[in-house]
C-alpha atoms as a PDB file:
ATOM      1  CA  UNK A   1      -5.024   7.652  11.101  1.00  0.00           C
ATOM      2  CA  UNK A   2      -5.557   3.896   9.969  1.00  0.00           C
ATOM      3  CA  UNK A   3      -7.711   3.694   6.256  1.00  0.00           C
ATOM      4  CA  UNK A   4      -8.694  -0.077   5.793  1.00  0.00           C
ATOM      5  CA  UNK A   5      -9.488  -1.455   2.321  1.00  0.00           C
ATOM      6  CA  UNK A   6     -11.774  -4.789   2.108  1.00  0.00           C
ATOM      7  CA  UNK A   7     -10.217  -7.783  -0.182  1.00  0.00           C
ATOM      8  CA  UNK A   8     -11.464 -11.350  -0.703  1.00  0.00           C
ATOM      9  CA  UNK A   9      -8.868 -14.119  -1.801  1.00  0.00           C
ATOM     10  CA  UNK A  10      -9.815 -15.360  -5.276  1.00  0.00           C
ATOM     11  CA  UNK A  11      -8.795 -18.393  -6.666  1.00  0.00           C
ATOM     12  CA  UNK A  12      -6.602 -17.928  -9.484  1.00  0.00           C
ATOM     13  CA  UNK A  13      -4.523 -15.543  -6.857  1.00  0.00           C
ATOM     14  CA  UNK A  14      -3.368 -19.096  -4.862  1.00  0.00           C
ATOM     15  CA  UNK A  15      -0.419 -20.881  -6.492  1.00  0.00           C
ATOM     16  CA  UNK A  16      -0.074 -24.843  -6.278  1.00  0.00           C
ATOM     17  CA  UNK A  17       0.240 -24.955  -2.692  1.00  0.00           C
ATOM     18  CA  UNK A  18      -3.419 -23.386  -1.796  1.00  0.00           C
ATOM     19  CA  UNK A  19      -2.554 -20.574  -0.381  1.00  0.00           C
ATOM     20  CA  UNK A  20      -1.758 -16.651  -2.010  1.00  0.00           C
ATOM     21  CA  UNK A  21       1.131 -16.614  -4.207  1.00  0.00           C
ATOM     22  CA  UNK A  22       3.833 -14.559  -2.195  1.00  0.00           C
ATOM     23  CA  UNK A  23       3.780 -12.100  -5.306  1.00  0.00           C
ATOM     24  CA  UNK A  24      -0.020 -11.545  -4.803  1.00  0.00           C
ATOM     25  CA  UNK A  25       0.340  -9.323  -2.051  1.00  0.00           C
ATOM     26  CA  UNK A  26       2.271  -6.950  -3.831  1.00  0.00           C
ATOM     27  CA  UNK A  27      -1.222  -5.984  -5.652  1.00  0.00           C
ATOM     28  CA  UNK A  28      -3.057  -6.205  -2.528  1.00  0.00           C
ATOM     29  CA  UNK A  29      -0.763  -3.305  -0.602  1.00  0.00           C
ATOM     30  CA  UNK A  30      -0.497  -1.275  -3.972  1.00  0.00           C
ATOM     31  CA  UNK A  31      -4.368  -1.357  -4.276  1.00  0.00           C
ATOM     32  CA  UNK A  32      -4.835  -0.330  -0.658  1.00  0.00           C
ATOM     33  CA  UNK A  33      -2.197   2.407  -0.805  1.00  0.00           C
ATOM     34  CA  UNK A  34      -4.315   4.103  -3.880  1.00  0.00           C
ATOM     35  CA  UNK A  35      -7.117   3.553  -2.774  1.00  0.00           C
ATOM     36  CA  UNK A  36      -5.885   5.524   0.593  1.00  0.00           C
ATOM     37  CA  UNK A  37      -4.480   8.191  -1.877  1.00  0.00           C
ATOM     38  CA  UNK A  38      -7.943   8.608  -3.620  1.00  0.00           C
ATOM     39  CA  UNK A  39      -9.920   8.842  -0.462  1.00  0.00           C
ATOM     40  CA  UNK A  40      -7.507  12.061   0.484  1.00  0.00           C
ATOM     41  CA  UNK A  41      -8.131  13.204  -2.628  1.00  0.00           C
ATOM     42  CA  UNK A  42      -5.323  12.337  -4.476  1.00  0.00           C
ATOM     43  CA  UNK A  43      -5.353  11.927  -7.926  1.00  0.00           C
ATOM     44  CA  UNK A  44      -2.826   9.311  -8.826  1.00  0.00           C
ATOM     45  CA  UNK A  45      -3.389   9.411 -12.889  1.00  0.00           C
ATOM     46  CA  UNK A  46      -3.324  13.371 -12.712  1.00  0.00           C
ATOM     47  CA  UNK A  47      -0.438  13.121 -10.923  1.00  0.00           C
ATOM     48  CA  UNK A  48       0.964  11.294 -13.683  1.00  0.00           C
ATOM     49  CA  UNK A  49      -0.561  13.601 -16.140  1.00  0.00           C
ATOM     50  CA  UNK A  50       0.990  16.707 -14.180  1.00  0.00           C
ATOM     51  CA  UNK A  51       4.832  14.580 -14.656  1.00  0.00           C
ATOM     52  CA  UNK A  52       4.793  13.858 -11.220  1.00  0.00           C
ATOM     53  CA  UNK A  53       5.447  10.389 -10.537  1.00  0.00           C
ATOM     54  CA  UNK A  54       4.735   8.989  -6.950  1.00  0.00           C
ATOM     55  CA  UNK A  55       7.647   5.541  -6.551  1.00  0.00           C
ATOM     56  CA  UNK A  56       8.312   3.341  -4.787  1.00  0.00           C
ATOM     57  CA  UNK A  57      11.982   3.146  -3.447  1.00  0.00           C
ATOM     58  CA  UNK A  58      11.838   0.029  -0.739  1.00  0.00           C
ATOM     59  CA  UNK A  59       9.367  -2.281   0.661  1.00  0.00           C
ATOM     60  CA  UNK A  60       9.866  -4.507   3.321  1.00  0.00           C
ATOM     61  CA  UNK A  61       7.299  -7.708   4.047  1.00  0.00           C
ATOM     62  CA  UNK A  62       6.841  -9.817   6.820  1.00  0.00           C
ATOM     63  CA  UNK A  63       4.678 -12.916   6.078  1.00  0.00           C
ATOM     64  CA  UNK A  64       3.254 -13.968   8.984  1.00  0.00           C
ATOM     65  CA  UNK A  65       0.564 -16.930   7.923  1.00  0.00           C
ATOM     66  CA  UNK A  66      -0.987 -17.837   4.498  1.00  0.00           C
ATOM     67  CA  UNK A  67      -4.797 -16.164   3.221  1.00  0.00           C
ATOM     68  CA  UNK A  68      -6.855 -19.050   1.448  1.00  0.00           C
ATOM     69  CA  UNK A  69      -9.019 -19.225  -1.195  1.00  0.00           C
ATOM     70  CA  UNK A  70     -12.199 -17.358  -0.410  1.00  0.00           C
ATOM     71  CA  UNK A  71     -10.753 -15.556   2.889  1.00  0.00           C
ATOM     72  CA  UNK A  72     -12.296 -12.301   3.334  1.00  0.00           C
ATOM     73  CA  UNK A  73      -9.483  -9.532   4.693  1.00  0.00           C
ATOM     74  CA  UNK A  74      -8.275  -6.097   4.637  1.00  0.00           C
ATOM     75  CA  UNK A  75      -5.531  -4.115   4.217  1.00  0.00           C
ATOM     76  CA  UNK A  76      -4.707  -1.680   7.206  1.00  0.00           C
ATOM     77  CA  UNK A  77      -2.834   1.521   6.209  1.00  0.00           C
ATOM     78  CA  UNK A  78      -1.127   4.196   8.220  1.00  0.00           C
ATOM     79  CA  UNK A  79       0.795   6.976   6.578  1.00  0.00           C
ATOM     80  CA  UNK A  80       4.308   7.737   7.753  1.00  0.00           C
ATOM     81  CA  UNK A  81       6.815  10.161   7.412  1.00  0.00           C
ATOM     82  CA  UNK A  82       9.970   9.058   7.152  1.00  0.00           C
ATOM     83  CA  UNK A  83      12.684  12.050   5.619  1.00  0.00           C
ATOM     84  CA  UNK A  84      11.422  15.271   4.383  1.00  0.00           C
ATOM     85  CA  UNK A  85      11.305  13.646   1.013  1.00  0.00           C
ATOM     86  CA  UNK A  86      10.520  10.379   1.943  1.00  0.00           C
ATOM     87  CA  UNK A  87       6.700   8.647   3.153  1.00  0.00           C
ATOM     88  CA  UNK A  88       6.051   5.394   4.164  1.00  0.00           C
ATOM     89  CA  UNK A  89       2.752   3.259   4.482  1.00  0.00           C
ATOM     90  CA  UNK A  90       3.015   0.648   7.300  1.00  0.00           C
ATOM     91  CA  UNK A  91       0.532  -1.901   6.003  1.00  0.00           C
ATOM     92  CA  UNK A  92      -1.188  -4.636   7.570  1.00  0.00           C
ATOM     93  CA  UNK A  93      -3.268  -7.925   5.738  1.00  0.00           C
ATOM     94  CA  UNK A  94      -5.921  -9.070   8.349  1.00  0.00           C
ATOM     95  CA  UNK A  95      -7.777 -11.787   8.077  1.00  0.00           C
ATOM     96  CA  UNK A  96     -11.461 -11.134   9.196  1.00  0.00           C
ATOM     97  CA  UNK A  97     -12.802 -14.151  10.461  1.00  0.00           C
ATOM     98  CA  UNK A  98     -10.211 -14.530  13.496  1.00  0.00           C
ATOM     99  CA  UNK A  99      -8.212 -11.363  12.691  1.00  0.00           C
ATOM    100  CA  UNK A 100      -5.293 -12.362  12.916  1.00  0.00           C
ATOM    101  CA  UNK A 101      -2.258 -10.971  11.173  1.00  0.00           C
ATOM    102  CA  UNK A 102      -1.336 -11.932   7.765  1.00  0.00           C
ATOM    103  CA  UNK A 103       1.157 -10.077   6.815  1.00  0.00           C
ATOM    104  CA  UNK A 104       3.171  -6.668   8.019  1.00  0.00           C
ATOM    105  CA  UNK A 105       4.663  -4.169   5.352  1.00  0.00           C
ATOM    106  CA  UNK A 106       6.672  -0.885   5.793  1.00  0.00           C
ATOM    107  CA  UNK A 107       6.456   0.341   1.802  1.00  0.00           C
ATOM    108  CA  UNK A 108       8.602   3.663   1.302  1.00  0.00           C
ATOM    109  CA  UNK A 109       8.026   6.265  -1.295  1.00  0.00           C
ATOM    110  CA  UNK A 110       8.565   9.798  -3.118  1.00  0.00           C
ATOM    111  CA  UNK A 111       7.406  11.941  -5.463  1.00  0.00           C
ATOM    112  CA  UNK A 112      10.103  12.445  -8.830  1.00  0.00           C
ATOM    113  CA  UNK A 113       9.578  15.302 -10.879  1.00  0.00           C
ATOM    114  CA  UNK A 114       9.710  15.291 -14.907  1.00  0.00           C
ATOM    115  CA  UNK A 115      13.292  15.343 -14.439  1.00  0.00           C
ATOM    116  CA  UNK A 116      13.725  12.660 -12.328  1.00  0.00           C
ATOM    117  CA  UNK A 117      14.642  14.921  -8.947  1.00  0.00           C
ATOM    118  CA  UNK A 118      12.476  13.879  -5.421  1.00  0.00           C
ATOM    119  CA  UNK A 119      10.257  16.325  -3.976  1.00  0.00           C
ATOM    120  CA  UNK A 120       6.871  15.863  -2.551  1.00  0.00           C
ATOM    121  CA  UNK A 121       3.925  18.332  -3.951  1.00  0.00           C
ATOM    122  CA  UNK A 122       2.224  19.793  -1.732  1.00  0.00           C
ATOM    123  CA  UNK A 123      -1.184  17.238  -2.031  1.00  0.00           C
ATOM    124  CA  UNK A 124       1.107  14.626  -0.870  1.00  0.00           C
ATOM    125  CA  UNK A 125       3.186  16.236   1.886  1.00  0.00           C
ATOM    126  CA  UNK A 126      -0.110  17.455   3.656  1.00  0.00           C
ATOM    127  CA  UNK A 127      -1.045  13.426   3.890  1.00  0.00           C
ATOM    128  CA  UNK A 128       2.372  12.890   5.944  1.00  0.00           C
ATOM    129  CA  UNK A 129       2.381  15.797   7.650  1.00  0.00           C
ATOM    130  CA  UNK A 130       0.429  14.819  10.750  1.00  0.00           C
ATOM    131  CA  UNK A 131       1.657  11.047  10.318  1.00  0.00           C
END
């Protein structure tokens, strides 16, 4: 299942070259990745609430070309399963008007109790289980 997430590139997002800072996109795939979470009804801040703390362990990026001020573009993302205590969100940046490929990310996560131990509740391991 792919969830896309609609961005535009605003301006104080583009460092002195013109283009998106290479720290920007960081937001961007976050953003998309909760806003994936929310639309499977996920609550990230209960989560949180409930001492159960979703984290991010690696994330690997492969910048492909530069987004522009004003460039209209979404984030692709397709949840993975990668361990039994371990997801993964393949991500993709797309720009719209030519849609080509911006950037490719492979972000990988789990859930940490109050303790600090992994182990996925059962809201999140239903969203991998298919993936």
């Amino acid at each position: 299942m792919t969830f896309k997430v609609d961005f535009k590139v605003r301006d104080y997002e583009c460092d002195l070259q013109g283009i998106v800072n290479n720290s920007v996109y960081f937001n961007y795939l976050e953003h998309a990745r909760h806003e994936f979470l929310h639309a499977n009804g996920v609550d990230f801040a209960q989560l949180t609430r409930d001492k159960i703390n979703l984290v991010v362990m690696r994330s690997e990026m492969d910048y492909k070309q530069s987004l522009m001020p004003s460039d209209e573009f979404y984030v692709a993302v397709e949840p993975e399963r990668i361990s039994r205590l371990k997801f993964g969100f393949r991500q993709t940046v797309v720009r719209k008007r030519d849609k080509k490929i911006m950037l490719k990310a492979l972000v990988i996560g789990t859930a940490v109790n109050e303790r600090g131990r992994p182990f996925l509740p059962a809201q999140i391991d239903r969203l991998f289980t298919n993936a």
